[in-house]
Protein backbone atom coordinates (compact mmCIF):
# COMPACT_ATOMS: atom_id res chain seq x y z
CA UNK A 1 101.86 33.72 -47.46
CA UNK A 2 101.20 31.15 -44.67
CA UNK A 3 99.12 28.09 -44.92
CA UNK A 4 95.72 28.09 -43.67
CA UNK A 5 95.00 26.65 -40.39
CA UNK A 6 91.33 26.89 -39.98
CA UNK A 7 89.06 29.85 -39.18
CA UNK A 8 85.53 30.97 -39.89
CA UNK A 9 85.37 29.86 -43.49
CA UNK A 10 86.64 26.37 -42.62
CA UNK A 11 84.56 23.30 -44.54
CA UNK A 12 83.18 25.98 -47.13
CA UNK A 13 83.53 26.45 -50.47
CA UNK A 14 84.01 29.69 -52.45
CA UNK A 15 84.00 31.04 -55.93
CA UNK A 16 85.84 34.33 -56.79
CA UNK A 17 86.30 35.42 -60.50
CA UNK A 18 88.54 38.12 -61.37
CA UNK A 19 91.35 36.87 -59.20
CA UNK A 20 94.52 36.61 -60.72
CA UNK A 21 96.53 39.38 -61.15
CA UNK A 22 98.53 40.66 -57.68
CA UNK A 23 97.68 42.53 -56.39
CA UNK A 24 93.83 42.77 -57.16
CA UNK A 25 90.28 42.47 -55.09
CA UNK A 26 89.92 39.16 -56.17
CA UNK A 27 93.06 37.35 -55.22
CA UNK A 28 93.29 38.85 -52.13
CA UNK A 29 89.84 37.86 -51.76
CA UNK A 30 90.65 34.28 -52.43
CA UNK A 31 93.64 34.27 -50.57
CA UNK A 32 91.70 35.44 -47.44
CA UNK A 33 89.18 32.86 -47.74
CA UNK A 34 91.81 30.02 -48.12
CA UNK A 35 93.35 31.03 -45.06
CA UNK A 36 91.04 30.46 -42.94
CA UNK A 37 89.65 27.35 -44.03
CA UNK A 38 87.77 27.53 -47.33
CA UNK A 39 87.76 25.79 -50.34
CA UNK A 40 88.55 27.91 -53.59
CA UNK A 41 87.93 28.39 -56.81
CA UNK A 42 89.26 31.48 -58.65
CA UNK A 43 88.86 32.49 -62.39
CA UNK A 44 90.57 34.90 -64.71
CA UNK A 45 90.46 35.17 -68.33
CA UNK A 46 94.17 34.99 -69.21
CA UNK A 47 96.03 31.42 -68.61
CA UNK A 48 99.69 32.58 -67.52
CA UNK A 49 98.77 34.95 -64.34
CA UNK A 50 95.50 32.76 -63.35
CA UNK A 51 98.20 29.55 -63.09
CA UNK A 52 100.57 31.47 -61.67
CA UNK A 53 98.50 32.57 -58.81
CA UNK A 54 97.44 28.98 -58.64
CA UNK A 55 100.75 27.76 -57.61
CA UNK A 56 101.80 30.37 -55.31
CA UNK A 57 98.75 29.81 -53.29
CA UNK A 58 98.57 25.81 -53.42
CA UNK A 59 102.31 26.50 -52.76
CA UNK A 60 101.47 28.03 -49.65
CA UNK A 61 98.98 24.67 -49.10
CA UNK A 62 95.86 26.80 -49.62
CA UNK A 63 93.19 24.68 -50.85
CA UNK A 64 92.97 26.89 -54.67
CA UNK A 65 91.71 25.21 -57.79
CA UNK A 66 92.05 27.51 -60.85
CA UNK A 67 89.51 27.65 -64.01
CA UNK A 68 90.21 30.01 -66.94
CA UNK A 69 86.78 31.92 -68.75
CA UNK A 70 84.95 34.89 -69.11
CA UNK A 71 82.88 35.57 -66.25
CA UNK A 72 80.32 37.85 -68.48
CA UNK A 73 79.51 34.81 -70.64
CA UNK A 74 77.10 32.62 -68.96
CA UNK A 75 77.73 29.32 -70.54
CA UNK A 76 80.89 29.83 -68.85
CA UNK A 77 79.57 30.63 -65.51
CA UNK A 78 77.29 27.55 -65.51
CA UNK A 79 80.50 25.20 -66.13
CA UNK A 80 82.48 26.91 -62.69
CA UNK A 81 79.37 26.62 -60.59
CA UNK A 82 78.67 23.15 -61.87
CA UNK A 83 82.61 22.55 -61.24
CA UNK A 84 82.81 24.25 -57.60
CA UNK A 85 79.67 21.69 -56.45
CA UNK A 86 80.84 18.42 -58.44
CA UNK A 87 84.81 19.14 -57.47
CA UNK A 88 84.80 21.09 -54.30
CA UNK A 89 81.67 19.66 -52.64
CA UNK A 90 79.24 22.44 -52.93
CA UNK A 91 78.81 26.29 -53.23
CA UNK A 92 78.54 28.68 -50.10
CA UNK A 93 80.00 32.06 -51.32
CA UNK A 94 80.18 34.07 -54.40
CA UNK A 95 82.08 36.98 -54.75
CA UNK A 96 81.85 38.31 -58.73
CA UNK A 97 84.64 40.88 -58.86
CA UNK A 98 84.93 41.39 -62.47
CA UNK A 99 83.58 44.92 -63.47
CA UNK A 100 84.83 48.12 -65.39
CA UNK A 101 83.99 50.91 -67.95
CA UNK A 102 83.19 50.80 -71.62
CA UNK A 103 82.74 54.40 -72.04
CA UNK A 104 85.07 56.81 -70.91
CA UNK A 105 83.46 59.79 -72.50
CA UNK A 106 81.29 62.84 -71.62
CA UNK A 107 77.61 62.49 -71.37
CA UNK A 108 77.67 64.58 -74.48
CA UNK A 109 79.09 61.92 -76.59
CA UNK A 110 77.94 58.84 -74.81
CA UNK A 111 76.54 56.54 -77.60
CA UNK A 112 73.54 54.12 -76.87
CA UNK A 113 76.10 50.97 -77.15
CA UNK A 114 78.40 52.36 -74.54
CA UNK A 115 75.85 52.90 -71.83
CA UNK A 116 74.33 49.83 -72.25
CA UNK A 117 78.02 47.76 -72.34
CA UNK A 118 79.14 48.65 -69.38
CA UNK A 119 76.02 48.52 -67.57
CA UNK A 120 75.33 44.80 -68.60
CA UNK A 121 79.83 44.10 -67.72
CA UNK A 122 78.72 45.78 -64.31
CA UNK A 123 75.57 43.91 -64.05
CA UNK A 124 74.97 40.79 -66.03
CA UNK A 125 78.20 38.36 -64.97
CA UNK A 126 77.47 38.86 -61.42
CA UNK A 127 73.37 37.96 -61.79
CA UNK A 128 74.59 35.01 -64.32
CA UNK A 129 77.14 33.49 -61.36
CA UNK A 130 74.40 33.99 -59.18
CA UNK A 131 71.59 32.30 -60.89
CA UNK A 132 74.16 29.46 -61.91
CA UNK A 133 75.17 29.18 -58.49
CA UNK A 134 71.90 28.62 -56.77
CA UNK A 135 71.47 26.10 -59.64
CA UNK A 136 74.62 24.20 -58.17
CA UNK A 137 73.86 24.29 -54.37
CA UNK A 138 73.92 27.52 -52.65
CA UNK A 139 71.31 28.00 -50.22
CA UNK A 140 70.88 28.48 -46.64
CA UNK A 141 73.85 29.90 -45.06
CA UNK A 142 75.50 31.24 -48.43
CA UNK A 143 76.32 34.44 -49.04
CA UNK A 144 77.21 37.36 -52.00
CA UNK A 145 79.18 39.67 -51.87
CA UNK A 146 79.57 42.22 -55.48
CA UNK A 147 82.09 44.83 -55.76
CA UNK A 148 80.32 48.42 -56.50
CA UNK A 149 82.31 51.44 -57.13
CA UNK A 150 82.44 55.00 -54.75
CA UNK A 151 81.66 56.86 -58.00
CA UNK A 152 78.11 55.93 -57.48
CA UNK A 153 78.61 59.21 -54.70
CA UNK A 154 79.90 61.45 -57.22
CA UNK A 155 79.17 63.19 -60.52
CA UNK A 156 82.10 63.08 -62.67
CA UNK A 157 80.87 63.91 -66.49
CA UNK A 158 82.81 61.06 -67.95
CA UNK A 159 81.80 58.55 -66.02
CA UNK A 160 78.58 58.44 -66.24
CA UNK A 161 77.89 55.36 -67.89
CA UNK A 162 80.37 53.47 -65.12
CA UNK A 163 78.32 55.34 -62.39
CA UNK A 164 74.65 54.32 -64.13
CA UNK A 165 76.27 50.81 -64.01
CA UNK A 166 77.17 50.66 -60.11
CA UNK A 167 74.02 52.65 -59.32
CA UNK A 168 72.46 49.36 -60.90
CA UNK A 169 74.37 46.98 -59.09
CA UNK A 170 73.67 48.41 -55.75
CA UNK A 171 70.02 48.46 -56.79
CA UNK A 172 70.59 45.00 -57.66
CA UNK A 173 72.11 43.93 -54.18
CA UNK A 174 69.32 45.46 -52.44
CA UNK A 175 66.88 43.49 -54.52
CA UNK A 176 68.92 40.02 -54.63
CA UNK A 177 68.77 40.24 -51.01
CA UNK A 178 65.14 40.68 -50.32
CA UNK A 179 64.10 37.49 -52.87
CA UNK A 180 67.04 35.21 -51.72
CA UNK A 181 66.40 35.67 -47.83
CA UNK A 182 64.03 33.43 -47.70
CA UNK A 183 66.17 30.85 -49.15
CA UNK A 184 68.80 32.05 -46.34
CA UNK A 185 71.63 33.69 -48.42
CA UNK A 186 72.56 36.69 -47.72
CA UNK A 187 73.90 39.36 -50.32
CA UNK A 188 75.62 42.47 -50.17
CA UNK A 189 78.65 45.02 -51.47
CA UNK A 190 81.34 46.55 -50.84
CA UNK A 191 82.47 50.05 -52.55
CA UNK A 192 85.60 50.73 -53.16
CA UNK A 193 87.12 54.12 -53.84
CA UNK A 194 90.73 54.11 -55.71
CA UNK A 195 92.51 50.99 -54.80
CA UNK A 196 96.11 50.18 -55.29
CA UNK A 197 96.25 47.09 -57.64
CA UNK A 198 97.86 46.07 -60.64
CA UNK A 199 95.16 47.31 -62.71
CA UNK A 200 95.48 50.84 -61.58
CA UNK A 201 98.98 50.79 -61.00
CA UNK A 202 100.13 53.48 -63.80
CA UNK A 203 98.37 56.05 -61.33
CA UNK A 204 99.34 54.95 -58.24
CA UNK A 205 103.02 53.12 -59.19
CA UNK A 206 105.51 56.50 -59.42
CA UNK A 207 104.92 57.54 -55.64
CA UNK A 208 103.67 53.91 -54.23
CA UNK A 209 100.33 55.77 -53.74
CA UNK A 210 101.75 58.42 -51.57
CA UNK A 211 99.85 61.33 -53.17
CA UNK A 212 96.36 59.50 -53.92
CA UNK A 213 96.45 58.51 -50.18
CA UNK A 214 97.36 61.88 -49.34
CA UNK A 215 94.23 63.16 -50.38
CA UNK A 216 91.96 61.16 -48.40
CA UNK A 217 90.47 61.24 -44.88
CA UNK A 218 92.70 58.70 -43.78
CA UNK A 219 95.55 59.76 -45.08
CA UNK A 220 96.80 56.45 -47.11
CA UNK A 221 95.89 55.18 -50.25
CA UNK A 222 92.96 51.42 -49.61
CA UNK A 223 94.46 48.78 -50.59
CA UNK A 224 92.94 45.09 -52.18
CA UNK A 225 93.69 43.39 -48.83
CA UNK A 226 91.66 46.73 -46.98
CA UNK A 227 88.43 45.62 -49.58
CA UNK A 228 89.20 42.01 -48.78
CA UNK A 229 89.21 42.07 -45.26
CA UNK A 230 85.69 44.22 -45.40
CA UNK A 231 84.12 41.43 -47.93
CA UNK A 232 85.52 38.77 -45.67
CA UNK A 233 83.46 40.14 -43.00
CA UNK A 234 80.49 40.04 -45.00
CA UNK A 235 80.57 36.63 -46.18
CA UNK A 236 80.96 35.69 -42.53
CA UNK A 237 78.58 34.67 -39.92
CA UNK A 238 79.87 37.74 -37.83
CA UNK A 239 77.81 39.97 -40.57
CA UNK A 240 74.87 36.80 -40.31
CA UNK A 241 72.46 39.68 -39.53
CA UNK A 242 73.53 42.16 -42.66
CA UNK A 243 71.91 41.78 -45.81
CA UNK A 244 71.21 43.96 -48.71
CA UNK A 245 74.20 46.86 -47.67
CA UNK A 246 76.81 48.66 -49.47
CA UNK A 247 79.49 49.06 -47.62
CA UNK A 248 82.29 52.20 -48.68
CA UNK A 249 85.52 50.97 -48.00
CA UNK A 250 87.73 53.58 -49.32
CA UNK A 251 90.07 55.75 -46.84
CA UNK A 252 86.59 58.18 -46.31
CA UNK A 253 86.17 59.04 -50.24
CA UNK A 254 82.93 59.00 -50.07
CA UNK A 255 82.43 62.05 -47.83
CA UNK A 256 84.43 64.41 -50.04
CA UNK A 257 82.99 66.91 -52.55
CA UNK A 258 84.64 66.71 -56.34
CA UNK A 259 85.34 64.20 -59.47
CA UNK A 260 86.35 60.23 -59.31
CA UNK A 261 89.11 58.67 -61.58
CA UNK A 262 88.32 55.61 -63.65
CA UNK A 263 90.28 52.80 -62.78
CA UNK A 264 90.04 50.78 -66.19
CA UNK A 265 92.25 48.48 -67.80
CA UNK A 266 92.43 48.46 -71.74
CA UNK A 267 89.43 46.82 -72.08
CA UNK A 268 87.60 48.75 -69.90
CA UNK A 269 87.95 45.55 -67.43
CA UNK A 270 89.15 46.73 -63.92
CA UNK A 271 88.65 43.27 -62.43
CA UNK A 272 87.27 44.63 -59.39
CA UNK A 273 90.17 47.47 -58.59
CA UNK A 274 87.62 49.87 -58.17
């Protein structure tokens, strides 16, 4: 890593949750932003890999402050937008990456408390950082940017439930973006399709991806720095006329036929690999 030395995000400040494992959407998110010129705040829920990616980045004399919660519970949420405007100086980007699947079963089977679980992990956290964040000083200028899922474009039995709960979240962007224009914030998505990061890393690990990427229109697996580089765009005032999009980022996935493979942790957590 190299140490920031200004760019298009210089003076802001940013909050990313789901950003410390490496490699994942959210670190290389955060690390993106910190390069050129923002202030950072990144969240995880476990202590050891959230400092660790702490150091390596201050390290690197990024400007990274670290704050370890659950970004689905909203008491939580409230204390790392209040922190980001009372420590950091403000709030001018949110990117919730934190998302995943509760029910990995066929439509069949689904039960009522696994639709509705991973529609409100999908859903809820990102609305709650939201709301908290206007609350704490983003407005005109600021910008959202959720991470959606390519297996909103396909039918794969088993997924339904993690499909329903992208589906919502694009529905959601749309929406978010109409009622906060007027405020001057701009909010939109990107989609990933499978994504090499640690989370997804028993699929991708025994060939480095060679196979998964093989597949696809482009020939090579995405990787996290691929989605970062799209959401960086996004948050920027290149994109100051794009609002209410989800973009696929995802080596072309999209315009094949066929199923989609989950990319959940043991949770059900992906933390925004996919």
């Amino acid at each position: 890593m190299r140490k920031g030395d200004g760019g298009r995000f210089e003076g802001r400040v940013a909050i990313v949750t789901g950003a410390s494992l490496d490699p994942s959407i959210g670190l290389a998110t955060a690390t993106g932003l910190a390069r050129e010129g923002a202030r950072v705040l990144i969240n995880g829920r476990r202590a050891e890999p959230l400092v660790a990616a702490e150091a390596e980045l201050r390290e690197a004399g990024l400007d990274v402050h670290a704050m370890q919660g659950d970004a689905e519970d909203e008491g939580f949420v409230r204390e790392l937008a209040a922190r980001a405007q009372q420590e950091l100086g403000g709030i001018d980007y949110v990117v919730p990456t934190v998302g995943g699947m509760r029910a990995f079963t066929s439509p069949r089977s689904l039960s009522r408390e696994g639709l509705r679980d991973t529609i409100e992990l999908n859903t809820w956290g990102p609305l709650a950082l939201a709301q908290a964040a206007l609350e704490h000083g983003l407005g005109d200028g600021g910008a959202i940017v959720h991470v959606s899922s390519g297996t909103v474009h396909k039918t794969t039995p088993i997924m339904l439930a993690y499909a329903a709960a992208k589906s919502a979240l694009n529905a959601m962007t749309r929406t978010l973006a109409r009622d906060l224009a007027e405020l001057g914030i701009r909010v939109n998505a990107v989609a990933p399709g499978f994504t090499k990061t640690a989370g997804t890393e028993d699929l991708w690990g025994p060939d480095d991806g060679a196979g998964a990427g093989a597949s696809l229109p482009t020939g090579r697996l995405t990787e996290a720095t691929d989605i970062a580089h799209a959401i960086l765009f996004l948050l920027s005032d290149e994109a100051r006329q794009i609002t209410g999009l989800t973009l696929d980022v995802d080596g072309g996935n999209h315009l094949m036929g066929g199923g989609f493979t989950p990319m959940a942790g043991r949770d059900g957590r992906d933390g925004g690999a996919s």
